[in-house]
N, C-alpha and C. Protein backbone atom coordinates (compact mmCIF):
# COMPACT_ATOMS: atom_id res chain seq x y z
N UNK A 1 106.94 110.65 49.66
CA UNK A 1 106.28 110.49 48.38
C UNK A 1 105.07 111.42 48.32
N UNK A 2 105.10 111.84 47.06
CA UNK A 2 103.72 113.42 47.23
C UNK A 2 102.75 112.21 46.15
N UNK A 3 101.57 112.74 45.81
CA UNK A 3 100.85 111.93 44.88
C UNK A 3 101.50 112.76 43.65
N UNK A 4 102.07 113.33 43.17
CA UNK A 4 102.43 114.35 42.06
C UNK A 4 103.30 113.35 41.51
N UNK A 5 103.95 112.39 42.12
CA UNK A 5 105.26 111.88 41.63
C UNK A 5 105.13 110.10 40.31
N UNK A 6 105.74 110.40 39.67
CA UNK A 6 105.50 109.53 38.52
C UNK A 6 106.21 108.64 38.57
N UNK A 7 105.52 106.86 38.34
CA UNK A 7 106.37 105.85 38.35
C UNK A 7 106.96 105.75 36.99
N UNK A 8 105.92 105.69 36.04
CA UNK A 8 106.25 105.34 34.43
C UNK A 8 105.32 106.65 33.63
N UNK A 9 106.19 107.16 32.68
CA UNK A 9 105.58 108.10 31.65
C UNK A 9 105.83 107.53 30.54
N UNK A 10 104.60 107.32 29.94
CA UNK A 10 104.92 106.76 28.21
C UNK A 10 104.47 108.07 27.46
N UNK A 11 105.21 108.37 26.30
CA UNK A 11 104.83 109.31 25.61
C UNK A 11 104.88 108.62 24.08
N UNK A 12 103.68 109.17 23.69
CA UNK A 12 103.01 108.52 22.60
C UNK A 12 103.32 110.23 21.51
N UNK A 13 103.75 110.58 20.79
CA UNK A 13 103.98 112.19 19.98
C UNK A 13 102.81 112.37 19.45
N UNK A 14 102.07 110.97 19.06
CA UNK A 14 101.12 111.11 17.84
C UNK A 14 99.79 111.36 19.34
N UNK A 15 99.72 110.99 19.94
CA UNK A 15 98.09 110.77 20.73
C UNK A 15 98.74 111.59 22.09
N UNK A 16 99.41 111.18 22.78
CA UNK A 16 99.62 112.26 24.42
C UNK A 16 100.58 111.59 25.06
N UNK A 17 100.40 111.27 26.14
CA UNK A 17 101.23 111.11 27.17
C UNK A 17 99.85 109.96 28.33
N UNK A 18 101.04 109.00 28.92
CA UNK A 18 99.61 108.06 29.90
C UNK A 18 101.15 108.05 30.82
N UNK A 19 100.55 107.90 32.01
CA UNK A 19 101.50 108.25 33.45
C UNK A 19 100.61 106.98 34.42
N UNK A 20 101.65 106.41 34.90
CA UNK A 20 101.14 105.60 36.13
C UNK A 20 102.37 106.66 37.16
N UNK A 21 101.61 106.88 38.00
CA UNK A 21 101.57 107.41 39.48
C UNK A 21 101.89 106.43 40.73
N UNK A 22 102.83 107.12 41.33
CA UNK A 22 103.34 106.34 42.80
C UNK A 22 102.40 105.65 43.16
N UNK A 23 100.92 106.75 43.56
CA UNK A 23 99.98 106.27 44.50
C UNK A 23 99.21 105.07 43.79
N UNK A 24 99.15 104.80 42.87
CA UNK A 24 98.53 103.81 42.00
C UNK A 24 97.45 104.17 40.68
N UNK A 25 97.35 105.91 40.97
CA UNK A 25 96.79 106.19 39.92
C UNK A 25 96.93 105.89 38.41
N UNK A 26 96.55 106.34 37.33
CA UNK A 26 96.62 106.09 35.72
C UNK A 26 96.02 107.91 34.90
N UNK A 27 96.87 108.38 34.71
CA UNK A 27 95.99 109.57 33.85
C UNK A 27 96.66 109.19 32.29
N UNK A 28 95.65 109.83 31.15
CA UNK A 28 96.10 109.48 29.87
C UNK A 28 95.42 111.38 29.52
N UNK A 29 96.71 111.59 29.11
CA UNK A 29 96.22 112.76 28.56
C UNK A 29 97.21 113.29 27.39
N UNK A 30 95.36 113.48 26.44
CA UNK A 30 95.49 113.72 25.23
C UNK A 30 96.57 115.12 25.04
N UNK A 31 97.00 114.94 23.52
CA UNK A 31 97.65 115.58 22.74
C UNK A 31 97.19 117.19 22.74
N UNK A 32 95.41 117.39 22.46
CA UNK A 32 94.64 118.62 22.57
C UNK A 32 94.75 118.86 23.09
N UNK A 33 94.67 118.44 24.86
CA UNK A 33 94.71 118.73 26.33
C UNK A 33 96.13 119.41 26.96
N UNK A 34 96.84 118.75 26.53
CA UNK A 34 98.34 119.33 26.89
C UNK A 34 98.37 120.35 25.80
N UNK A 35 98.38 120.88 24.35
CA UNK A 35 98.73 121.95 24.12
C UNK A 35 98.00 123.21 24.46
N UNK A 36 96.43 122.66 24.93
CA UNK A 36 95.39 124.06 25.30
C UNK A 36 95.85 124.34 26.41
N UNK A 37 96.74 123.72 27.71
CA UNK A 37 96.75 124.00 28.96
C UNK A 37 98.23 124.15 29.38
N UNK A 38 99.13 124.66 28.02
CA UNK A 38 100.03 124.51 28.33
C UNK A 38 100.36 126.06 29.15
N UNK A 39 101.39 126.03 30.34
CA UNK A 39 101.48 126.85 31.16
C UNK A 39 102.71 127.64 31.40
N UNK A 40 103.23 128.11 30.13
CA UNK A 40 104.30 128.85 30.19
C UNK A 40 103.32 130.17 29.94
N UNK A 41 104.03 131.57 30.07
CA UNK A 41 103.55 132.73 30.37
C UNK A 41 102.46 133.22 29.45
N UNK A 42 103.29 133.31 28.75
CA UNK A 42 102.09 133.48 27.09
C UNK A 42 100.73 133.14 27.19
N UNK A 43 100.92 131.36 27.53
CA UNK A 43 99.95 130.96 27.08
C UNK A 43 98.45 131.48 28.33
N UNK A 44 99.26 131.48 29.06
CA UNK A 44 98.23 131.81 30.73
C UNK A 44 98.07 133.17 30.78
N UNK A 45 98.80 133.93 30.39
CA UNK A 45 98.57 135.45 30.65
C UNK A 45 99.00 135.93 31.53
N UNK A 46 100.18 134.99 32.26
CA UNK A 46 100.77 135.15 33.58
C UNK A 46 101.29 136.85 33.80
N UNK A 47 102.00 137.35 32.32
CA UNK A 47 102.14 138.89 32.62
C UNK A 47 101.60 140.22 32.30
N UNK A 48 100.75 139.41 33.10
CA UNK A 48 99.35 140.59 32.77
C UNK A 48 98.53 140.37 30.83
N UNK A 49 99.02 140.37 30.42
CA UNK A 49 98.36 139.67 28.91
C UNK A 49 97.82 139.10 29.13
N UNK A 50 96.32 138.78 27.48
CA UNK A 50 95.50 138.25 27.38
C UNK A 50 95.91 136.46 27.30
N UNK A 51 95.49 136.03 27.78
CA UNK A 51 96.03 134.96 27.62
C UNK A 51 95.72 133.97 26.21
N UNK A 52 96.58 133.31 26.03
CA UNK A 52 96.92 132.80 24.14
C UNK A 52 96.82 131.58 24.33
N UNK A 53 95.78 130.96 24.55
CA UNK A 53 95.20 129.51 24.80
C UNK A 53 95.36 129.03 23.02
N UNK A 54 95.81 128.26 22.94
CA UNK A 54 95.71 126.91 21.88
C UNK A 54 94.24 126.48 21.44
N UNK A 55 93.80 126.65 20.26
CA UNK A 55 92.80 126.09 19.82
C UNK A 55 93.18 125.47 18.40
N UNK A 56 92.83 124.22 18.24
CA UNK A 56 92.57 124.03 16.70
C UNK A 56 92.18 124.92 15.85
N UNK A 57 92.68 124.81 14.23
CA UNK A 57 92.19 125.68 13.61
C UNK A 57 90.74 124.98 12.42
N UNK A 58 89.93 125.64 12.53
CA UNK A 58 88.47 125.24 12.07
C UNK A 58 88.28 125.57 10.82
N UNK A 59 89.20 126.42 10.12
CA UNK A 59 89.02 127.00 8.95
C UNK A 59 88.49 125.81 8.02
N UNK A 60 87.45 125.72 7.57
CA UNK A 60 86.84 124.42 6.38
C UNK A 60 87.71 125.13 4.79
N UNK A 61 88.51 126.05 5.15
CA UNK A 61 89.15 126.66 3.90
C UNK A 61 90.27 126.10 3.55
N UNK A 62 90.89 126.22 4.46
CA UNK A 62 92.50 125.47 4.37
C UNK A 62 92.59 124.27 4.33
N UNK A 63 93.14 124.48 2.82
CA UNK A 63 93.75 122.85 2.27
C UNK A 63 94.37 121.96 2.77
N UNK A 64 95.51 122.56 4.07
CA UNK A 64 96.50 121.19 4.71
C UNK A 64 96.56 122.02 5.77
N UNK A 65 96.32 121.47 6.66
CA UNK A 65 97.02 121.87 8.15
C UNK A 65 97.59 120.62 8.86
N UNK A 66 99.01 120.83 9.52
CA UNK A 66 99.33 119.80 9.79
C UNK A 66 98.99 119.42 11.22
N UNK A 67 98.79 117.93 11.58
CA UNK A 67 97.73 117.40 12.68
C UNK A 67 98.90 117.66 14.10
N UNK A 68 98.34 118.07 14.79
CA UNK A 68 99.06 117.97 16.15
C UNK A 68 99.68 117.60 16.33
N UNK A 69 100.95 117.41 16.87
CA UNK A 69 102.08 116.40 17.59
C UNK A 69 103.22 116.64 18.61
N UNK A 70 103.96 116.06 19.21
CA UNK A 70 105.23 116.47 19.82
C UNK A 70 106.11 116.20 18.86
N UNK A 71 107.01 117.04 18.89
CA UNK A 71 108.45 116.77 18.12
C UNK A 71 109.08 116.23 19.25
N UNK A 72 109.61 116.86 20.82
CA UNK A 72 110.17 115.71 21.81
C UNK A 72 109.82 116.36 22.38
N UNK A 73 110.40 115.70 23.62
CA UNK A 73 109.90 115.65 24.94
C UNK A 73 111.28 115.41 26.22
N UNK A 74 111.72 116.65 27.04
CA UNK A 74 112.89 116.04 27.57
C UNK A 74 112.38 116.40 28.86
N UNK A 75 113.38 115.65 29.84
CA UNK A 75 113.30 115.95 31.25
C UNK A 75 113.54 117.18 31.87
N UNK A 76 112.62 117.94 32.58
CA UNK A 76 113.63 119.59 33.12
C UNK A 76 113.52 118.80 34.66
N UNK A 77 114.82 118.73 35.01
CA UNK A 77 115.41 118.08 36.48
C UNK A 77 114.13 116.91 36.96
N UNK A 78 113.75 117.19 38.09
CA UNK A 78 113.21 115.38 38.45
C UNK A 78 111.64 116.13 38.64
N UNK A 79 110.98 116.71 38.11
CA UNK A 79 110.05 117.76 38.40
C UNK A 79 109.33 118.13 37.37
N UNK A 80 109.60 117.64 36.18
CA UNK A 80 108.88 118.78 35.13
C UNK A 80 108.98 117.73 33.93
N UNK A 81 109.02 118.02 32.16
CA UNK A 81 109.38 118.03 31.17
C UNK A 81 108.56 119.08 30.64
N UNK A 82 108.98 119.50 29.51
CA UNK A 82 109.05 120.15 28.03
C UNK A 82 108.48 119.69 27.18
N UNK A 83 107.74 119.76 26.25
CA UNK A 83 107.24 119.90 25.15
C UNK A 83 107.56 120.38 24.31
N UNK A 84 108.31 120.46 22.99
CA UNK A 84 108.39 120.79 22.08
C UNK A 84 107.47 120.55 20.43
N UNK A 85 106.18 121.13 20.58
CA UNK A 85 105.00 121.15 19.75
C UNK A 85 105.46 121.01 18.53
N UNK A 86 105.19 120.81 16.97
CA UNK A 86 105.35 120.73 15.69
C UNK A 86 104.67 122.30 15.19
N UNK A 87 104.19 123.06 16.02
CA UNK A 87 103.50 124.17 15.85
C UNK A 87 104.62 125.39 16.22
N UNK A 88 106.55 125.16 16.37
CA UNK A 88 106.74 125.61 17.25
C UNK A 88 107.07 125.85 18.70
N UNK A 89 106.02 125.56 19.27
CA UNK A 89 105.56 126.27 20.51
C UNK A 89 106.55 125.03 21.64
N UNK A 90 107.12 126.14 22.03
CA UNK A 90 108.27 124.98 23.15
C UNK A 90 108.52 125.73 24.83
N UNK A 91 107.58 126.62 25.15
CA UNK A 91 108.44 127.70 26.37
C UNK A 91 107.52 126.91 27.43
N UNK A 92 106.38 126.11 27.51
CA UNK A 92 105.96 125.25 28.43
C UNK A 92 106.61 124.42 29.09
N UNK A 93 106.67 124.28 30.89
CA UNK A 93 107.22 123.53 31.25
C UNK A 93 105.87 123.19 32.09
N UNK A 94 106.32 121.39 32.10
CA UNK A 94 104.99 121.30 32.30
C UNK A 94 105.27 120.20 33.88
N UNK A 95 105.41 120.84 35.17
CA UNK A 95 105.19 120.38 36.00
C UNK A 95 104.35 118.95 36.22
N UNK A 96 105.38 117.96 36.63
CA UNK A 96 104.41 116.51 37.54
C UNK A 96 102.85 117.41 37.96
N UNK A 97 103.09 118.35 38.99
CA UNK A 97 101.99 118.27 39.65
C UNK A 97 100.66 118.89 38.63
N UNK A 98 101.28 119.41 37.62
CA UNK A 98 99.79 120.63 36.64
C UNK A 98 98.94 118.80 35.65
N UNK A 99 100.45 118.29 35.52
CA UNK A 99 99.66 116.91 34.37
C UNK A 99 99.15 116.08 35.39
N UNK A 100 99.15 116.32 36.88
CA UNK A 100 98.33 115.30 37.88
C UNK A 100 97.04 116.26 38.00
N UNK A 101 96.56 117.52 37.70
CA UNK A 101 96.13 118.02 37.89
C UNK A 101 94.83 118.46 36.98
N UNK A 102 95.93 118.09 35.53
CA UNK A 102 95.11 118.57 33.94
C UNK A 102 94.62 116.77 34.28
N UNK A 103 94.99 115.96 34.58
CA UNK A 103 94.07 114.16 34.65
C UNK A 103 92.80 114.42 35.21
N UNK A 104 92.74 115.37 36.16
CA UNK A 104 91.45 115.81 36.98
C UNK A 104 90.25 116.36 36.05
N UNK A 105 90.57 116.73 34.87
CA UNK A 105 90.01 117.27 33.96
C UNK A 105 88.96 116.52 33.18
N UNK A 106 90.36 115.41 32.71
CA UNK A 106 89.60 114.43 31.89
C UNK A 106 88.70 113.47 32.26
């Protein structure tokens, strides 16, 4: 058993994701948090690029922007899930160990 490994994942689309952990831990992490840190290439700059971090948009101009969310969420093998953002944005895979890691954050 590594501490990376997940007993229960609840995923909430509207607010984040809360994980109880083998070791007995609890992380709850927000909706903002997972799309700013999401770690597919793009977003990190992994190939050589600037990297394309996620920010809200602040514009006090724009009439409707629509609020954050997951559209789903599937398993990639016993190791990971996916994200599929309402913004789009789906090439993140988001490793057990990076969301034991992004909890360190919060």
């Amino acid at each position: 058993m590594t501490q990376a490994e997940p007993e229960h994942i609840a995923i909430s689309k509207s607010k984040g994701i809360e994980i109880d952990w083998m070791d007995g831990a609890h992380s709850s992490l927000p909706l903002e948090l997972l799309r700013r840190e999401c770690p597919c290439a793009n977003c990190t700059g992994a190939h050589g690029n600037e990297p394309q971090k996620w920010a809200p948009d602040t514009n006090p101009l724009k009439m409707y922007q629509p609020k954050l969310k997951m559209e789903s969420v599937e398993a990639v093998g016993n190791y990971a899930i996916r994200i599929y953002w309402n913004d789009g944005h789906n090439a993140g895979i988001y490793s057990f160990s990076h969301l034991r890691d992004l909890a360190k954050q919060e």
